[in-house]
Structures are given as structure tokens and as C-alpha cells.
N, C-alpha and C. Protein backbone atom coordinates (compact mmCIF):
# COMPACT_ATOMS: atom_id res chain seq x y z
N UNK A 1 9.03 2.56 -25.10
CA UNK A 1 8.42 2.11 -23.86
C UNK A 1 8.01 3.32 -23.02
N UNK A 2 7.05 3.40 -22.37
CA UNK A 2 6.24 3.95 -21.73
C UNK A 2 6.87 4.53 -20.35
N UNK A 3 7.54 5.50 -19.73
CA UNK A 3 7.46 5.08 -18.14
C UNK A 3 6.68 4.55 -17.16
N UNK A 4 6.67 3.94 -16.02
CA UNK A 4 5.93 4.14 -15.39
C UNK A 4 5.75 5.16 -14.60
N UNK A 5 4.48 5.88 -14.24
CA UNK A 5 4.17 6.61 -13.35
C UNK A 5 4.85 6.32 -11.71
N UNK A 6 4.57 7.66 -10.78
CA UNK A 6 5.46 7.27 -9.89
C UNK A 6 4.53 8.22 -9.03
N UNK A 7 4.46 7.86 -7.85
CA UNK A 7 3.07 8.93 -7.04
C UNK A 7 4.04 10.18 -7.10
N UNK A 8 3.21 11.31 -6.33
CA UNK A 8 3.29 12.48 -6.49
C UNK A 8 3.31 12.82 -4.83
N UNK A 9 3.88 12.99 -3.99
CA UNK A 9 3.25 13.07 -2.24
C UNK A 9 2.77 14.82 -2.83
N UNK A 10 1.63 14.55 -1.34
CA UNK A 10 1.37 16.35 -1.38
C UNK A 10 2.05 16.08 0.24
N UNK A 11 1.59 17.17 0.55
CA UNK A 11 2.13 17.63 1.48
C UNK A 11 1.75 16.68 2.83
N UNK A 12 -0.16 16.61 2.65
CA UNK A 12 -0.75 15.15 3.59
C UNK A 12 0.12 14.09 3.84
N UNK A 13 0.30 13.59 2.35
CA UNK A 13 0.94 12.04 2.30
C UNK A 13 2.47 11.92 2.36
N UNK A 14 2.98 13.20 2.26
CA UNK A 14 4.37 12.94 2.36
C UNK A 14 5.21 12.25 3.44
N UNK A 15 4.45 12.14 4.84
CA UNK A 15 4.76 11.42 5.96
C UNK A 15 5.23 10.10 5.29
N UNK A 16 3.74 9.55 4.68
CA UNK A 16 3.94 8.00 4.43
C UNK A 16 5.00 7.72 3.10
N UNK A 17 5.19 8.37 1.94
CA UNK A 17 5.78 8.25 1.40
C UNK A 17 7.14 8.51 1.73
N UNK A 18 7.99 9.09 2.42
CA UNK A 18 9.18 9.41 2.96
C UNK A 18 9.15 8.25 3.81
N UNK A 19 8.54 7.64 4.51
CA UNK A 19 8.74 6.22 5.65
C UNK A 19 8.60 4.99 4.53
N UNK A 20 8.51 5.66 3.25
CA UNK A 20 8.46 4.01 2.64
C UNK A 20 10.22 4.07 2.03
N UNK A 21 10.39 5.24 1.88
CA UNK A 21 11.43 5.16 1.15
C UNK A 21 12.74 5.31 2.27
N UNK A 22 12.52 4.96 3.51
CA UNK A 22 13.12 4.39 4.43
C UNK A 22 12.60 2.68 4.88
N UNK A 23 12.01 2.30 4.35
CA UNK A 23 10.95 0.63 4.20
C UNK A 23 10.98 0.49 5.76
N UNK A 24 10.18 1.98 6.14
CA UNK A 24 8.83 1.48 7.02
C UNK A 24 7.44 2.45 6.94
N UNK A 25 6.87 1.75 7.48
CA UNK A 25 4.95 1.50 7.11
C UNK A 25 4.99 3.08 8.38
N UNK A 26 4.96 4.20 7.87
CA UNK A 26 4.22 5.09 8.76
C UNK A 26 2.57 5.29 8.45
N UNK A 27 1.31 5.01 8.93
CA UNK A 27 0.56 5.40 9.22
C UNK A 27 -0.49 6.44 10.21
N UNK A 28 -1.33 7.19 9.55
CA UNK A 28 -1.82 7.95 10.69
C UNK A 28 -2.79 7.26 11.78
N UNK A 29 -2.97 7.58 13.08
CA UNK A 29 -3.64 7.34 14.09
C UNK A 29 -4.12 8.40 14.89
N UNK A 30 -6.00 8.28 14.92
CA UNK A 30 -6.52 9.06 15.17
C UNK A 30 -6.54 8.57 17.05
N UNK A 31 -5.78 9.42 17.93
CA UNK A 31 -6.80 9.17 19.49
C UNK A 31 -7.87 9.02 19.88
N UNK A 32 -8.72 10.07 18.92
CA UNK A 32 -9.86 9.97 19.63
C UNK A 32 -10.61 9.07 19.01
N UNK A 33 -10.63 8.00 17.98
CA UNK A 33 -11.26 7.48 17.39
C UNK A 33 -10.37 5.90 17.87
N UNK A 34 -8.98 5.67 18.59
CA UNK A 34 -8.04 4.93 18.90
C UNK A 34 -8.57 4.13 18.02
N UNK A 35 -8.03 4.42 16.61
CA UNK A 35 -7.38 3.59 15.54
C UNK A 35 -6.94 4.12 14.90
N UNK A 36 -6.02 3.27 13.68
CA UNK A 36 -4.82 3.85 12.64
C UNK A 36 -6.10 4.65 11.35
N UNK A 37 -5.51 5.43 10.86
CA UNK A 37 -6.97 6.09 9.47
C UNK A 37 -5.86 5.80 8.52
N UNK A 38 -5.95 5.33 7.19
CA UNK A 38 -5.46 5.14 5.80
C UNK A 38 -6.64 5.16 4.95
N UNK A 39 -6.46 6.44 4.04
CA UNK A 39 -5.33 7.78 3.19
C UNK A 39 -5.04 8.09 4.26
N UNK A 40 -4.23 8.91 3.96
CA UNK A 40 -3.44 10.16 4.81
C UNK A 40 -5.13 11.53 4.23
N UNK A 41 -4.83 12.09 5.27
CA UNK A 41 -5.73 13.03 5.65
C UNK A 41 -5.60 14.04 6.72
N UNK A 42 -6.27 14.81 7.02
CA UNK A 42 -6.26 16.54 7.20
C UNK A 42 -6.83 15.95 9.10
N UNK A 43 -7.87 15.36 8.55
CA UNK A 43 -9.16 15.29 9.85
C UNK A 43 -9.80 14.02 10.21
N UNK A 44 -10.03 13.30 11.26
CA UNK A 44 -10.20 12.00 11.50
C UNK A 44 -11.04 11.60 10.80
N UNK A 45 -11.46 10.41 10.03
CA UNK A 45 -13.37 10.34 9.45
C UNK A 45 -14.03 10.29 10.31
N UNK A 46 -15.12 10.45 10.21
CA UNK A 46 -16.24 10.53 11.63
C UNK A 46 -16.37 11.73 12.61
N UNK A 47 -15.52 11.76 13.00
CA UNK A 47 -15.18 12.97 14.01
C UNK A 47 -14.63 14.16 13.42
N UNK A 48 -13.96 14.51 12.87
CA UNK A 48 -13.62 15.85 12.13
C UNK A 48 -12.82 15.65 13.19
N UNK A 49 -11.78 15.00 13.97
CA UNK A 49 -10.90 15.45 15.03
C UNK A 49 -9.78 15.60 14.18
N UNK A 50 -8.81 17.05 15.03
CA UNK A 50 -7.55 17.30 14.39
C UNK A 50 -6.40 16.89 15.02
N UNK A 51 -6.39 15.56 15.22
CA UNK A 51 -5.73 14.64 16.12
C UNK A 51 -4.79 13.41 15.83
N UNK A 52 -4.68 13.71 14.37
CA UNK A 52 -3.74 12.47 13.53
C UNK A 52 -2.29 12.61 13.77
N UNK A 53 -1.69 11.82 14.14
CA UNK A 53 -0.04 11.05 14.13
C UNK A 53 0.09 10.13 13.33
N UNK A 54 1.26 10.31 13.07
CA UNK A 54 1.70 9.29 12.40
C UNK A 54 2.33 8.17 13.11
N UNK A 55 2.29 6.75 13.05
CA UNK A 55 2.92 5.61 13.89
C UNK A 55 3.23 5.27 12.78
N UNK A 56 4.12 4.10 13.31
CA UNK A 56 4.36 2.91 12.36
C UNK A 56 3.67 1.69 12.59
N UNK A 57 3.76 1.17 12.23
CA UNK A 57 3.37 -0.26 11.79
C UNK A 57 4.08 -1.41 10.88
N UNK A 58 3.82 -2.07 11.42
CA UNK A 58 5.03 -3.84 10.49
C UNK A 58 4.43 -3.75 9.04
N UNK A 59 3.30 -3.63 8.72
CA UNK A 59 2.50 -3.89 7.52
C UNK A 59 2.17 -5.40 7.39
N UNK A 60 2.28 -6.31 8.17
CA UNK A 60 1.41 -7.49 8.07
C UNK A 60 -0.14 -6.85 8.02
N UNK A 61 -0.11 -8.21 7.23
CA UNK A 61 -1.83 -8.12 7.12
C UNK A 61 -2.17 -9.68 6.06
N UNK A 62 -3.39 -9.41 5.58
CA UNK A 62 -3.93 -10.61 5.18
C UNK A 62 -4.87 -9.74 3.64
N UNK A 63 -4.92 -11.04 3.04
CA UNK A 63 -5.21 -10.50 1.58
C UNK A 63 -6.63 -10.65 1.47
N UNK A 64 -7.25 -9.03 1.18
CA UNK A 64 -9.00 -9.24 1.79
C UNK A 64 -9.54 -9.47 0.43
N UNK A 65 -9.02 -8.87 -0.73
CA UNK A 65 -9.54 -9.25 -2.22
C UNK A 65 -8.33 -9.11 -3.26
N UNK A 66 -8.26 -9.41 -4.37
CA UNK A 66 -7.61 -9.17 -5.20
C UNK A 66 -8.42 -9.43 -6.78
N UNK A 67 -7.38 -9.36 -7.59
CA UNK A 67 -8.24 -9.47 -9.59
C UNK A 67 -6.57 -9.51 -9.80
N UNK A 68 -6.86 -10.43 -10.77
CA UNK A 68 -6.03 -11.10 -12.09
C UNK A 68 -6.00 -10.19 -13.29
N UNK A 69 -5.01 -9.32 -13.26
CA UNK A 69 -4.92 -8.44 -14.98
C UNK A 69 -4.31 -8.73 -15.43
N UNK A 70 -4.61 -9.51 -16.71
CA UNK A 70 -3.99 -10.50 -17.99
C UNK A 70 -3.59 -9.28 -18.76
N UNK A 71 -4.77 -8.41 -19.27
CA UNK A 71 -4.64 -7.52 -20.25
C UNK A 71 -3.85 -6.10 -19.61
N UNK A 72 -2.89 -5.33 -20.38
CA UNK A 72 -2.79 -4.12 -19.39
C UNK A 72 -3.29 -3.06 -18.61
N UNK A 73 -3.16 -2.67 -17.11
CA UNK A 73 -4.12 -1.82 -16.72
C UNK A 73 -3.64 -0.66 -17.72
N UNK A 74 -2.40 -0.14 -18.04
CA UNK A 74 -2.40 1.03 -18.97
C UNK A 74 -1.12 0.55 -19.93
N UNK A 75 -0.90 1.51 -20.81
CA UNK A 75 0.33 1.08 -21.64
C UNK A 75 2.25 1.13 -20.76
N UNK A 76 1.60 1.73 -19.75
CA UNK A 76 2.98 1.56 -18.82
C UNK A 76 3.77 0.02 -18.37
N UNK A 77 2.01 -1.08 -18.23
CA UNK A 77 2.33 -2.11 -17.69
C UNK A 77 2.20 -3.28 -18.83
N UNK A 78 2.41 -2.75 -19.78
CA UNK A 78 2.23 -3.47 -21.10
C UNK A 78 3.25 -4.90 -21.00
N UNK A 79 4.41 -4.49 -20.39
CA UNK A 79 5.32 -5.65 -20.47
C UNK A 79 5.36 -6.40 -18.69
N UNK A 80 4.25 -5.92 -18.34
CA UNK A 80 4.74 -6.20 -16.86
C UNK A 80 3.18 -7.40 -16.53
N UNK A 81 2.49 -8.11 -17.24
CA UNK A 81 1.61 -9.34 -16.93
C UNK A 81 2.36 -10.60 -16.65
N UNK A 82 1.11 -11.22 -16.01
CA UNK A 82 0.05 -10.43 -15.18
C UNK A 82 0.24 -10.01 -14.08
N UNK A 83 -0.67 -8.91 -14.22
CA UNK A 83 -0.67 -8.33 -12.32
C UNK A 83 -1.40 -8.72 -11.61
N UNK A 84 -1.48 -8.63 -10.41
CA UNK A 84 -1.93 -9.09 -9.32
C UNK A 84 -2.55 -8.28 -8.31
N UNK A 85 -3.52 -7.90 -8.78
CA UNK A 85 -4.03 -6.20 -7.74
C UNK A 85 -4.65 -6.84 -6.65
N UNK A 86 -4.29 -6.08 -5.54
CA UNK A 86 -5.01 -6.49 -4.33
C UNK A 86 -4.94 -5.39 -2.97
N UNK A 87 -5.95 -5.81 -2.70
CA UNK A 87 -6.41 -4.98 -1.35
C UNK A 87 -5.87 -5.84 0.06
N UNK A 88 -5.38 -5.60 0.73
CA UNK A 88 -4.84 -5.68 1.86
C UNK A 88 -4.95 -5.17 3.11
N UNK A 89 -6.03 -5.81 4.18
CA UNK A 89 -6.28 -5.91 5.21
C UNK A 89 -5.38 -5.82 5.89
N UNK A 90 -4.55 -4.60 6.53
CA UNK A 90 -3.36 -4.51 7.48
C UNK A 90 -3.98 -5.22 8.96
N UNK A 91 -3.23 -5.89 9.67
CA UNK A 91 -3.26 -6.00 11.23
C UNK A 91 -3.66 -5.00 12.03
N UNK A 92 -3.10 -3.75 11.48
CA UNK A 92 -3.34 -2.58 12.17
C UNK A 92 -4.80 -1.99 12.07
N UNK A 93 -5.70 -2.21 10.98
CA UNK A 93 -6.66 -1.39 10.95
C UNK A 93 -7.47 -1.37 9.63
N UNK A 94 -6.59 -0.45 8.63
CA UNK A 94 -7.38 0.08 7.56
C UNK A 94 -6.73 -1.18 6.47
N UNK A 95 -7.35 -1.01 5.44
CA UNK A 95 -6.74 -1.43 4.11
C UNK A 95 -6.12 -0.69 3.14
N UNK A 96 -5.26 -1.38 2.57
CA UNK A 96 -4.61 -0.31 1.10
C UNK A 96 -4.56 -1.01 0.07
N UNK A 97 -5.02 -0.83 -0.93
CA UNK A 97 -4.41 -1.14 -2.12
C UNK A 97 -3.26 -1.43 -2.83
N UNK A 98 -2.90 -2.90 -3.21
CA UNK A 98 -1.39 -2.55 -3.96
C UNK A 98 -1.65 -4.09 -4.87
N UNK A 99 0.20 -4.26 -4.78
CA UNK A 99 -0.26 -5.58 -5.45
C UNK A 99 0.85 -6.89 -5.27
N UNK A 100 0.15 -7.66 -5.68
CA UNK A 100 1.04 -9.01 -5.34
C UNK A 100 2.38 -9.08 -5.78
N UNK A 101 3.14 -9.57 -5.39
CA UNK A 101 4.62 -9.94 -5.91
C UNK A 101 5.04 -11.03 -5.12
N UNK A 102 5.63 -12.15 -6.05
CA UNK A 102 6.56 -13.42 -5.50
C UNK A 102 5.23 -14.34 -5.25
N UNK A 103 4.24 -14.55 -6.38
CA UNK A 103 3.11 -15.72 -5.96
C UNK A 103 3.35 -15.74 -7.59
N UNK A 104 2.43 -16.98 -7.27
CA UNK A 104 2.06 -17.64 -8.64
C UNK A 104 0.64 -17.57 -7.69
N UNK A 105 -0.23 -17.62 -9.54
CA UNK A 105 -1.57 -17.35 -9.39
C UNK A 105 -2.25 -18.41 -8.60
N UNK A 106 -1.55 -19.52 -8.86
CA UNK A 106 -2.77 -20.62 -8.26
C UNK A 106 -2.51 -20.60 -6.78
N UNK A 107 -1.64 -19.83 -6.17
CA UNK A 107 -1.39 -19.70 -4.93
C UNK A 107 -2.17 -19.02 -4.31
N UNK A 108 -2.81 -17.91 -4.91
CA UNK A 108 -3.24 -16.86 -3.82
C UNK A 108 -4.74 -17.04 -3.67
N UNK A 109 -4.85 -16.92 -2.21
CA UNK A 109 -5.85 -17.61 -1.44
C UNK A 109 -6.59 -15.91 -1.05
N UNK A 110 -7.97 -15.64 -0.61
CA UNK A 110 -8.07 -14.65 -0.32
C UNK A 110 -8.26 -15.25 1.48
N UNK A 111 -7.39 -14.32 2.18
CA UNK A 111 -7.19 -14.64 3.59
C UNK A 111 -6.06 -14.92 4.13
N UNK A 112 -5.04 -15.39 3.02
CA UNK A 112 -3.79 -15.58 2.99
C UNK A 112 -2.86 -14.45 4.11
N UNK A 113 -1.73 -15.01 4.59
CA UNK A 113 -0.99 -13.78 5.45
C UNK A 113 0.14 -13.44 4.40
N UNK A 114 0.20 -12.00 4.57
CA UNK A 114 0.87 -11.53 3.41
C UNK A 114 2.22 -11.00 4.32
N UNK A 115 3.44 -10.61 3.77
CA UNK A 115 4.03 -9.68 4.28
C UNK A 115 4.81 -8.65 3.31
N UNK A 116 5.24 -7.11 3.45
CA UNK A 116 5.33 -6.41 2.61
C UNK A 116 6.58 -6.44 2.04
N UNK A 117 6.36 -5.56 0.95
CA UNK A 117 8.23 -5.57 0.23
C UNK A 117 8.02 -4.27 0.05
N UNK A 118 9.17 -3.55 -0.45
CA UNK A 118 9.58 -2.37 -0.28
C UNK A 118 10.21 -2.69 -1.61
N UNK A 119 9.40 -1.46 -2.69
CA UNK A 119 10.01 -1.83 -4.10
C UNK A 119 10.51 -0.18 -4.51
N UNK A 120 11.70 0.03 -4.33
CA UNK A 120 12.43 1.20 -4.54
C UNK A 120 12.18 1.63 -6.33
N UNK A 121 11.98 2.17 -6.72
CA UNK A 121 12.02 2.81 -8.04
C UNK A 121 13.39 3.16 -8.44
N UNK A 122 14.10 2.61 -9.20
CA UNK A 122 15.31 3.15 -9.72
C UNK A 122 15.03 4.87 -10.29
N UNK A 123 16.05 5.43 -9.92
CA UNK A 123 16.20 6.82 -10.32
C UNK A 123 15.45 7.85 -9.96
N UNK A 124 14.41 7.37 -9.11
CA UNK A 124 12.89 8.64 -8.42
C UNK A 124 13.13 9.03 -7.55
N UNK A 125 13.98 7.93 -6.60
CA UNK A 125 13.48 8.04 -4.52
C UNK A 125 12.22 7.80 -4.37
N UNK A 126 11.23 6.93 -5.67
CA UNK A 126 10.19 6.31 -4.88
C UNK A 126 10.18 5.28 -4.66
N UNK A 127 9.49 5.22 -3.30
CA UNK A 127 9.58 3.12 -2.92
C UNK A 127 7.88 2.93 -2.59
N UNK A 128 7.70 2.03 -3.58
CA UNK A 128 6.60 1.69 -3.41
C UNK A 128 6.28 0.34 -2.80
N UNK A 129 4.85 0.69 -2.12
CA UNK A 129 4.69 -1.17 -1.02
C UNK A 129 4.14 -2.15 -1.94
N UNK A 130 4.74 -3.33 -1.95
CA UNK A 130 3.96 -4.61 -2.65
C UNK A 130 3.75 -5.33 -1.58
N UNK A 131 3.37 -6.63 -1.93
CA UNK A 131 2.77 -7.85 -0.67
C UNK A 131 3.44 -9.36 -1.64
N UNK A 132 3.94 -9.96 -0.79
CA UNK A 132 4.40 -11.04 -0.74
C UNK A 132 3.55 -12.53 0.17
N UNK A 133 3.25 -13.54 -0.43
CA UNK A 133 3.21 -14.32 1.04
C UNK A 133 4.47 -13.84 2.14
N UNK A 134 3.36 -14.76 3.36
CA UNK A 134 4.42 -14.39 4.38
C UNK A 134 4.95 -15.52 4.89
């Protein structure tokens, strides 16, 4: 069996990855643009302002798209169908990518209110975000 992969923080993203593996949602927020920015990044988009914090946030949000993977995305997730990839419209602002957990397929609605889980990686110290109904 395959491992699965496990992110890598650089130095940018390490904010958010260290607040997951305490299961909360740190995101950056630009002032001068007064909204949250997701990736993690250097410089606001738009503005080149060097003005990012990190906040938190609940991680509600609502499910803006998703796809059904029957077949595996790689040989890591060979035993892990189907997945449930989806993009997620936070409350706060931006969207992220992740994926469903605790639905059955015929459930998921796109618009649906989601809320997050906090899926710790045995043996890494990584915790990665999934989405649940809410």
C-alpha cells in the first residue's frame, strides 16, 4: 500500500497549517483590500499590499462545486472510493478546495451548508480540513 501524501508547509503557509493542527481555520486578511485572501501568500492580490494577518475564522461555508471520483485520483487513494472533491465557499470570503466526508452521494446538493472536520493524520502532526454537512 501506497502512503498517502501529506502537505509540506513552507514557510507562507505554515501559519495555516499549524492552526489546523490545533482545529482552527487561521486565514490571511488583507486591510487594505478588507477581506480574508486564501492561499497563503507574500502580497495582497490586486494591490501588491504588504499587509496580510492572519485571523481566524469558524470555516462555515457552503458547497460551491464538487465531482464524484469513482476511479482513483492516484494509487494512494486506491482503497479510499469514492471521493468527494469539492470546493468550498467559506462565509468568510475565499474558497478552498477539499473534500466531502460523512455524506452519501445522493445527498450532496451544490449550495448545501457545510461545516468543517479536522482530520489529524496519524503519525505526521498533519491535520487536514474536510467538510461535513452542517
Amino acid at each position: 500500500m501506497i502512503p498517502m501524501p501529506t502537505p509540506e508547509p513552507t514557510p507562507v503557509s505554515a501559519p495555516f497549517w499549524r492552526g489546523l493542527a490545533e482545529h482552527r481555520i487561521l486565514v490571511q486578511f488583507s486591510p487594505s483590500l478588507d477581506r480574508h485572501v486564501f492561499y497563503p501568500r507574500t502580497l495582497a492580490p490586486g494591490t501588491l499590499a504588504d499587509d496580510l494577518e492572519w485571523r481566524e475564522i469558524d470555516g462555515a461555508g457552503e458547497l460551491y462545486t464538487f465531482t464524484v471520483a469513482d476511479r482513483p485520483t492516484g494509487p494512494p487513494w486506491a482503497d479510499a472510493l469514492p471521493q468527494f472533491l469539492a470546493v468550498v465557499q467559506w462565509d468568510a470570503g475565499p474558497r478552498i478546495s477539499t473534500e466531502l466526508v460523512d455524506v452519501a452521494r445522493s445527498d450532496i446538493r451544490i449550495g448545501m451548508r457545510l461545516a468543517p472536520v479536522f482530520c489529524d493524520v496519524p503519525g505526521t502532526g498533519v491535520t487536514l480540513l474536510r467538510y461535513r454537512p452542517a
